[in-house]
C-alpha atoms as a PDB file:
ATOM      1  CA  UNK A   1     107.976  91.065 125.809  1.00  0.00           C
ATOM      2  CA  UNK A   2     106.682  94.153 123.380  1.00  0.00           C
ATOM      3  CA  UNK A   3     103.485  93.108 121.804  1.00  0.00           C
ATOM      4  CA  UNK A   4     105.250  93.184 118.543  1.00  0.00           C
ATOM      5  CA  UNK A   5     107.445  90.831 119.149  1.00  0.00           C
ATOM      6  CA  UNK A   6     104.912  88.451 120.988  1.00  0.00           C
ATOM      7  CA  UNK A   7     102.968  88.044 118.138  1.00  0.00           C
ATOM      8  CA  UNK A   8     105.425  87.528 115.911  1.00  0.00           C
ATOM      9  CA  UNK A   9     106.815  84.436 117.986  1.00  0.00           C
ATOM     10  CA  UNK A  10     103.331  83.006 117.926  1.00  0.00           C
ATOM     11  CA  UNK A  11     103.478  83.484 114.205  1.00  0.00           C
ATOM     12  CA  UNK A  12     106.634  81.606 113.711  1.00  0.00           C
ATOM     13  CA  UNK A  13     105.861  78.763 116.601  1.00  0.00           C
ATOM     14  CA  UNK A  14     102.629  78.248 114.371  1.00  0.00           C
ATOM     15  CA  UNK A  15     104.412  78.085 110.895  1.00  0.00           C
ATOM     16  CA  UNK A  16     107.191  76.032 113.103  1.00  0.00           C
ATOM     17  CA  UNK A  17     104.523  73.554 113.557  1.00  0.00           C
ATOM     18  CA  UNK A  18     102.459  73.250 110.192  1.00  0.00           C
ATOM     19  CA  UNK A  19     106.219  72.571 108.510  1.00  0.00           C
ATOM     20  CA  UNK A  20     106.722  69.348 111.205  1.00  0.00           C
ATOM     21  CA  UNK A  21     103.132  68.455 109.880  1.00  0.00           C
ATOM     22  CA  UNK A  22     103.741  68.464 105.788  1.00  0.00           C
ATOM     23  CA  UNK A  23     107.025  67.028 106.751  1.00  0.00           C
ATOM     24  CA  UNK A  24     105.361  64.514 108.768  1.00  0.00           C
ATOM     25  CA  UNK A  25     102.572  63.466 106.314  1.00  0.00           C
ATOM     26  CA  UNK A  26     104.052  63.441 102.987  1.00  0.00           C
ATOM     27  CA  UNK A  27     107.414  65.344 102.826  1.00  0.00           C
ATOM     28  CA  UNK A  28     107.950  68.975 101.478  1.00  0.00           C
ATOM     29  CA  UNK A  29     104.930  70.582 100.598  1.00  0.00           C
ATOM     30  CA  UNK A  30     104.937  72.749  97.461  1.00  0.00           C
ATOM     31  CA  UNK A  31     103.004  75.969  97.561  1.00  0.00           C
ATOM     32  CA  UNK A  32      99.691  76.131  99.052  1.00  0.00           C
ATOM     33  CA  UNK A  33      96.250  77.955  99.353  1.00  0.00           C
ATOM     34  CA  UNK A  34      94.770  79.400 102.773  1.00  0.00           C
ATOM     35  CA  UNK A  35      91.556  81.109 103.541  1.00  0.00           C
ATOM     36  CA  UNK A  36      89.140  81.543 106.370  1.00  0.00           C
ATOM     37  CA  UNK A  37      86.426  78.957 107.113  1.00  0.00           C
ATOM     38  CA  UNK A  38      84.021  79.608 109.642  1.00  0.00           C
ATOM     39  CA  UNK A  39      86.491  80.312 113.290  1.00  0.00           C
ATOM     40  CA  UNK A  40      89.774  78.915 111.868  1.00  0.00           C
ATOM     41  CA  UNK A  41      92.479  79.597 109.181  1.00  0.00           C
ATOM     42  CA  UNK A  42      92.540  76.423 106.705  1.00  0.00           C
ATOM     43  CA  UNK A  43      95.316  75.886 104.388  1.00  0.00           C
ATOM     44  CA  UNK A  44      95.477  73.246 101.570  1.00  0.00           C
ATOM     45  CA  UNK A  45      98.311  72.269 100.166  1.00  0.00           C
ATOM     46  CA  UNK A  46     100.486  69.253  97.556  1.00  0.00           C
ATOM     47  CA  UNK A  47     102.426  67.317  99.395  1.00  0.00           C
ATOM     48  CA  UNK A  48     105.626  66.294  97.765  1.00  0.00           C
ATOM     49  CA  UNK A  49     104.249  62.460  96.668  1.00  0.00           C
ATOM     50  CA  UNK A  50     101.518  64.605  94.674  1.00  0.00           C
ATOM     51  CA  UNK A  51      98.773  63.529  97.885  1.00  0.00           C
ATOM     52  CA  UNK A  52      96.647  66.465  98.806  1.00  0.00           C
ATOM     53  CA  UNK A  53      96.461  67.930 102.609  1.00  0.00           C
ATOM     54  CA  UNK A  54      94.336  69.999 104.642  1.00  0.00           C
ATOM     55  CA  UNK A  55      95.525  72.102 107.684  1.00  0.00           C
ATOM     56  CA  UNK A  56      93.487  74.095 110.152  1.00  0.00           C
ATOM     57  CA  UNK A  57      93.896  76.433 113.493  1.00  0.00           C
ATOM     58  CA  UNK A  58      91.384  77.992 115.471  1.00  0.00           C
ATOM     59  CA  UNK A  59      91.815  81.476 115.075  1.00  0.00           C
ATOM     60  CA  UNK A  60      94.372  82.406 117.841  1.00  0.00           C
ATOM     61  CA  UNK A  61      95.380  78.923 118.318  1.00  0.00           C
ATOM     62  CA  UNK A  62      99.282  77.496 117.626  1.00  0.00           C
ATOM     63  CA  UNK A  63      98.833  74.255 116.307  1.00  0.00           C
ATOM     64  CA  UNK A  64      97.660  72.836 113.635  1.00  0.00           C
ATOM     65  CA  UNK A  65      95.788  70.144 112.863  1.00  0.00           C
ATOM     66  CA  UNK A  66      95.828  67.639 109.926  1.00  0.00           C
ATOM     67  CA  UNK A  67      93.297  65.631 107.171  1.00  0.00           C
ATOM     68  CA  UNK A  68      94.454  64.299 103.993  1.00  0.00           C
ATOM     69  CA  UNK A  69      92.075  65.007 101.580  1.00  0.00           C
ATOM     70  CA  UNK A  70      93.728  62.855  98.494  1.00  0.00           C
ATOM     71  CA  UNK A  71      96.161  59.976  98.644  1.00  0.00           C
ATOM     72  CA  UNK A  72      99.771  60.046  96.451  1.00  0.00           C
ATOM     73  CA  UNK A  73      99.562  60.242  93.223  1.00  0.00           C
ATOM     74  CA  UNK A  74      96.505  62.565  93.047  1.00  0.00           C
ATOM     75  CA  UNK A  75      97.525  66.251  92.667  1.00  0.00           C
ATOM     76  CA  UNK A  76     100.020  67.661  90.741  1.00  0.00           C
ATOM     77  CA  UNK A  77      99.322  71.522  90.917  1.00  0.00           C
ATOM     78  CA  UNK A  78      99.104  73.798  93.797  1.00  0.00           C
ATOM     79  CA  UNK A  79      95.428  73.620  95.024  1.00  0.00           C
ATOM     80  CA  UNK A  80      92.989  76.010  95.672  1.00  0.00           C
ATOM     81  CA  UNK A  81      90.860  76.590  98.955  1.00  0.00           C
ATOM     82  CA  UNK A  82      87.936  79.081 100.021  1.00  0.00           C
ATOM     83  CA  UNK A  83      84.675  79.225 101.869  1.00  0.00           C
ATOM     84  CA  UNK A  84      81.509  78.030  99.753  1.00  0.00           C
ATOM     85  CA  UNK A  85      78.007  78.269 101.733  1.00  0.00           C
ATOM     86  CA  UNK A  86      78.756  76.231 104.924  1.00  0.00           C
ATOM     87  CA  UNK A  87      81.571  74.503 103.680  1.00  0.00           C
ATOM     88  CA  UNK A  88      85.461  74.543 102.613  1.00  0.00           C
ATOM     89  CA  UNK A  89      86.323  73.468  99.314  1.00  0.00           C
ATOM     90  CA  UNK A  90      89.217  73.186  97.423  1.00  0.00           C
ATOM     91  CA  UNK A  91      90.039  72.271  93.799  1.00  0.00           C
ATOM     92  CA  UNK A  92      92.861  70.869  92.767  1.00  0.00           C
ATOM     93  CA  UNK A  93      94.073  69.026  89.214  1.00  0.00           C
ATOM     94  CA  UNK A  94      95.639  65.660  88.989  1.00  0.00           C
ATOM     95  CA  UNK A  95      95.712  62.719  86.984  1.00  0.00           C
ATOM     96  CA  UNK A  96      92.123  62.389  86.247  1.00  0.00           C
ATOM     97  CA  UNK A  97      91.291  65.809  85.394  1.00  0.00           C
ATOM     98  CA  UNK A  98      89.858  68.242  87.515  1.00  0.00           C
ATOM     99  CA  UNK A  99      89.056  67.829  91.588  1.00  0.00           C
ATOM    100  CA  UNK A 100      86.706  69.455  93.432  1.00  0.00           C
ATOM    101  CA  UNK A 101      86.343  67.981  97.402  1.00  0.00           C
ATOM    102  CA  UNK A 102      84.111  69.394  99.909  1.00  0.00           C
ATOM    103  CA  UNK A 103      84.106  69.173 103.880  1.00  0.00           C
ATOM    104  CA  UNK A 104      81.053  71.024 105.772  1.00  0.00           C
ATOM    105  CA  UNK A 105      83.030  73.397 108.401  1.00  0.00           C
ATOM    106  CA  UNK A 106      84.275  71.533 111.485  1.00  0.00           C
ATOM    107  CA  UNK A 107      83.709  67.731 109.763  1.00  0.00           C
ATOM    108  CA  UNK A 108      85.914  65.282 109.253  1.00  0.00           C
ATOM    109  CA  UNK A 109      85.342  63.682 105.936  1.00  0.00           C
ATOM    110  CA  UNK A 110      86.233  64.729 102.644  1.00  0.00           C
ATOM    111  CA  UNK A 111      83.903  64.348  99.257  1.00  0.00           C
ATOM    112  CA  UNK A 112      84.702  64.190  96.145  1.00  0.00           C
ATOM    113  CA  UNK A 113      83.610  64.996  92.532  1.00  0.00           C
ATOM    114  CA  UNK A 114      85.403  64.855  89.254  1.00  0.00           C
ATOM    115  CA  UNK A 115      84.852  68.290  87.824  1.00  0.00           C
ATOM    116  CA  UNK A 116      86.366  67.961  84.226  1.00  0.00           C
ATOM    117  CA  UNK A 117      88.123  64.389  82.848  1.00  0.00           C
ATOM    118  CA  UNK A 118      91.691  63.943  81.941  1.00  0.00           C
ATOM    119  CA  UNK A 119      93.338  66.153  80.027  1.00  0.00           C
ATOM    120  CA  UNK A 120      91.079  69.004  80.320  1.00  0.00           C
ATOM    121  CA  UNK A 121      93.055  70.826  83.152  1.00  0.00           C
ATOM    122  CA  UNK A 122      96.847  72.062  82.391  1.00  0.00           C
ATOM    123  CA  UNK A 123      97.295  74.791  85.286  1.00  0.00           C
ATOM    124  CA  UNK A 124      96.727  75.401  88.752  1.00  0.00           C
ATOM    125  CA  UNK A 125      93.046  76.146  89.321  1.00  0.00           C
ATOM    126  CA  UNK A 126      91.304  78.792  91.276  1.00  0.00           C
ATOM    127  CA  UNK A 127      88.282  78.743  92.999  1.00  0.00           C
ATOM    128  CA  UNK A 128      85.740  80.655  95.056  1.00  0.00           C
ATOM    129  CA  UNK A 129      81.889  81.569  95.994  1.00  0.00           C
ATOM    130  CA  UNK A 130      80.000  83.668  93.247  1.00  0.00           C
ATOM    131  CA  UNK A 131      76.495  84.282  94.508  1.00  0.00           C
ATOM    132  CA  UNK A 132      74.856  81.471  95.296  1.00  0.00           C
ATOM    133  CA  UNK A 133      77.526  79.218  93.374  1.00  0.00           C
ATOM    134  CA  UNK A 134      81.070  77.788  93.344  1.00  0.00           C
ATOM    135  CA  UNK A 135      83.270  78.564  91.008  1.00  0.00           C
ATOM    136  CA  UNK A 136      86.420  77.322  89.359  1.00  0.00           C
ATOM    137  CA  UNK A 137      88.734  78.457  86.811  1.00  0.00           C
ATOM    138  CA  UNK A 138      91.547  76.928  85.053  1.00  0.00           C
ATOM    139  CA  UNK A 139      93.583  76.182  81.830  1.00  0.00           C
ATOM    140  CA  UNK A 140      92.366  74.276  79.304  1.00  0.00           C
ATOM    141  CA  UNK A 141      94.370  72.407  76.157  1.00  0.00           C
ATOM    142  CA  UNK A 142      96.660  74.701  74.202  1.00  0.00           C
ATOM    143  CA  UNK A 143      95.882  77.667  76.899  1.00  0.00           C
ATOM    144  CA  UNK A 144      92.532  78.255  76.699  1.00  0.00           C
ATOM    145  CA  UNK A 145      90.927  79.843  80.065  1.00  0.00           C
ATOM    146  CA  UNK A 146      87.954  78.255  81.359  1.00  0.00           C
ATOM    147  CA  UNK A 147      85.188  78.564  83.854  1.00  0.00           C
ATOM    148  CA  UNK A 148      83.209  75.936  85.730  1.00  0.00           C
ATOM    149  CA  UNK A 149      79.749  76.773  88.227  1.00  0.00           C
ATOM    150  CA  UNK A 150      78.000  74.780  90.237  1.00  0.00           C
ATOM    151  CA  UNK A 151      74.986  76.076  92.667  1.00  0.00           C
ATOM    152  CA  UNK A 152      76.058  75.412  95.994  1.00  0.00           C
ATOM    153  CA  UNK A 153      74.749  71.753  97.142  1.00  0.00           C
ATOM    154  CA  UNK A 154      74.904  70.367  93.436  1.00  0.00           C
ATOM    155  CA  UNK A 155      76.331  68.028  92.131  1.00  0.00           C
ATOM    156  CA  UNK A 156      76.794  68.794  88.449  1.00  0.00           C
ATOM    157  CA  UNK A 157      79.325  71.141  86.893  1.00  0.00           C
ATOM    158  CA  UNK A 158      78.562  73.603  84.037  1.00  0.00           C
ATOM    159  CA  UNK A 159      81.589  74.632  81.817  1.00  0.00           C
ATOM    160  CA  UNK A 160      81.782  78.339  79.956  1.00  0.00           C
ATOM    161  CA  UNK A 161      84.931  78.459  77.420  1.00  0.00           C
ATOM    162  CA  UNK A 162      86.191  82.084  78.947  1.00  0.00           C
ATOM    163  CA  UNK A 163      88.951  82.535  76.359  1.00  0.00           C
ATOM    164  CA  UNK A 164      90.012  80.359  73.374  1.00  0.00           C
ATOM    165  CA  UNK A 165      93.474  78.729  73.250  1.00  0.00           C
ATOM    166  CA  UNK A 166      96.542  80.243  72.857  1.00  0.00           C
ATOM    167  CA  UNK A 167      95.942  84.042  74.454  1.00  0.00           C
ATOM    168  CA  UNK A 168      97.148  83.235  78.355  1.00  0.00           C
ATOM    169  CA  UNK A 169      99.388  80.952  79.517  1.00  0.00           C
ATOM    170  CA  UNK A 170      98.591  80.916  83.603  1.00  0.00           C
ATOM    171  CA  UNK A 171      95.436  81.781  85.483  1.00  0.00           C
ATOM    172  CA  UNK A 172      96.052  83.791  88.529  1.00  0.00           C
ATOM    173  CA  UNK A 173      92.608  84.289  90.098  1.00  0.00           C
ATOM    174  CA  UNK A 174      88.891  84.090  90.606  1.00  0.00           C
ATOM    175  CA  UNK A 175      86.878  85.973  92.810  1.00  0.00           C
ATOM    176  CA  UNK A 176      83.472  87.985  92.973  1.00  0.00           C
ATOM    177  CA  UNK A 177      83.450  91.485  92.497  1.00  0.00           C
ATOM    178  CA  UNK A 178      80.079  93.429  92.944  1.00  0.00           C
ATOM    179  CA  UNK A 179      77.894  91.335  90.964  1.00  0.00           C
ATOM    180  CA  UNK A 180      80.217  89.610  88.932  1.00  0.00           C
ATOM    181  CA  UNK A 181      82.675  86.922  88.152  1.00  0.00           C
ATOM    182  CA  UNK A 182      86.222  87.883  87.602  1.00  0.00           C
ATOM    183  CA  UNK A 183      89.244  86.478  86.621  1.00  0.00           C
ATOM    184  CA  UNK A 184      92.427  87.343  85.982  1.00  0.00           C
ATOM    185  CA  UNK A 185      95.100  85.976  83.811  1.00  0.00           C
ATOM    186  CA  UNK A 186      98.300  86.377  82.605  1.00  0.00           C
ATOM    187  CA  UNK A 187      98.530  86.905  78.413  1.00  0.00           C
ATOM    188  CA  UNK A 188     101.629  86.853  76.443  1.00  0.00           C
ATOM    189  CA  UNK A 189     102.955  90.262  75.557  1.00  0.00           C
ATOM    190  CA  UNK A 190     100.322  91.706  76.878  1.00  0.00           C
ATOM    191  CA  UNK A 191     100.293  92.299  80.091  1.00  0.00           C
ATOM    192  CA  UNK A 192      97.196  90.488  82.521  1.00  0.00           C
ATOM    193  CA  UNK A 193      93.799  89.973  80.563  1.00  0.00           C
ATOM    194  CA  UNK A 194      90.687  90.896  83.274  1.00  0.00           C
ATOM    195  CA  UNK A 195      87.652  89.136  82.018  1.00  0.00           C
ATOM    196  CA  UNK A 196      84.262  89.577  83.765  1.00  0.00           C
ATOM    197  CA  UNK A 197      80.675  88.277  83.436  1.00  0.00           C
ATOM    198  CA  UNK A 198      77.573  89.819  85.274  1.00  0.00           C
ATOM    199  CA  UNK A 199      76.116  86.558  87.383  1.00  0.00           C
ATOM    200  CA  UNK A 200      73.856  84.479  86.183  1.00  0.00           C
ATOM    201  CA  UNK A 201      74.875  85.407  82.300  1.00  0.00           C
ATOM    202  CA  UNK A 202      77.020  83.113  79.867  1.00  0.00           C
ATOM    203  CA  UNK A 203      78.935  85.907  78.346  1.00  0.00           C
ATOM    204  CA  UNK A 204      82.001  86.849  79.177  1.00  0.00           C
ATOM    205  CA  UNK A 205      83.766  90.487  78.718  1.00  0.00           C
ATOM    206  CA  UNK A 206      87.644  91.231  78.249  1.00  0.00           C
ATOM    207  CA  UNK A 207      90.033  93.780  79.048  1.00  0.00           C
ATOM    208  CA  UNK A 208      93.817  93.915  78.882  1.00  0.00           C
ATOM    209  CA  UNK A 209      95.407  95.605  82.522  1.00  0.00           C
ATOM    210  CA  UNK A 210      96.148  98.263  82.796  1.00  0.00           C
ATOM    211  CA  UNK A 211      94.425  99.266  79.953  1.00  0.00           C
ATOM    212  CA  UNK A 212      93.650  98.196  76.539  1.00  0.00           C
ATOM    213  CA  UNK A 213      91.393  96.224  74.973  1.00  0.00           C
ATOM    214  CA  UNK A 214      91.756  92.115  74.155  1.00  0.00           C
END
């Protein structure tokens, strides 16, 4: 068999068997998050009675292994999932507020904390290692963008109002670039707003894509 087509039958055999697996523990899973933690691809996704579930592979494996991280009735946006220090977290919101559960690579248990109460999370949330902290972003009421740190191994969570309400309507991502914080997010008539904040500062610095000013 070409090599080309070898892989790609390993490809579908593996996505073959993580759909058996949401089927199998929860229903139809909506849309999901996958990075790499230490040797294996990790995917975390909403299951379809709003319980939240974790996937894994060794890298060059074909099946997939599963945790649930949150029973039914927890999550009711598409999570988020990355690499923070020697662990893989995800953040997800639900019907307290605003999740954030942690697993050191290769455990078995999940932790918990609440990162923001009830009410304060409308959207999807993002998250991802800045420097020596993780990092979340999210919706707030009436569309405001906000920003959430915590130095890895903490256990408190420090909130930064990014944008006020009503200029973007759905946060698309957070990540570091050089020695910053960015995020992007969508803004009404505008195009995407980019807004960026040296680490380690509190202010935060806006541009419209692909060019303009907020």
């Amino acid at each position: 068999m070409p090599r080309f087509h070898h892989k790609r039958a390993i490809i579908a055999g593996a996505v073959t068997s993580l759909a058996a697996l949401v089927v199998a523990s929860g229903g139809v899973a909506h849309a999901g998050s996958i990075t790499q933690a230490g040797n294996s691809s990790v995917i975390a996704t909403e299951a379809a009675d709003h319980s939240l579930w974790f996937y894994f592979q060794p890298i060059g494996s074909a099946g997939w292994s599963s945790q649930q991280v949150a029973p039914p009735g927890t999550t009711f946006f598409n999570p988020s999932i990355a690499k923070s220090g020697n662990s893989t977290v995800i953040a997800a919101a639900g019907t307290d507020g605003l999740d954030f559960y942690w697993q050191p690579i290769g455990g078995s248990g999940w932790n918990h904390q609440q990162v923001a109460p009830a009410g304060t999370s409308t959207s999807a949330p993002s998250i991802a290692q800045v420097g020596n902290s993780t990092v979340i972003t999210s919706l707030g009421p009436n569309n405001s963008v906000d920003f959430y740190v915590q130095p890895i191994g903490g256990s408190g969570w420090n909130h930064q109002q990014v944008a006020p309400p009503g200029p973007s309507f759905s946060i698309s991502s957070i990540a570091q670039v050089g020695s910053s914080s960015v995020i992007v997010a969508d803004g009404p008539n505008v195009g995407q707003r980019f807004y960026f904040q040296p680490i380690g500062s509190s202010g935060w610095h806006c541009q419209v894509v692909p060019s303009g000013s907020c």
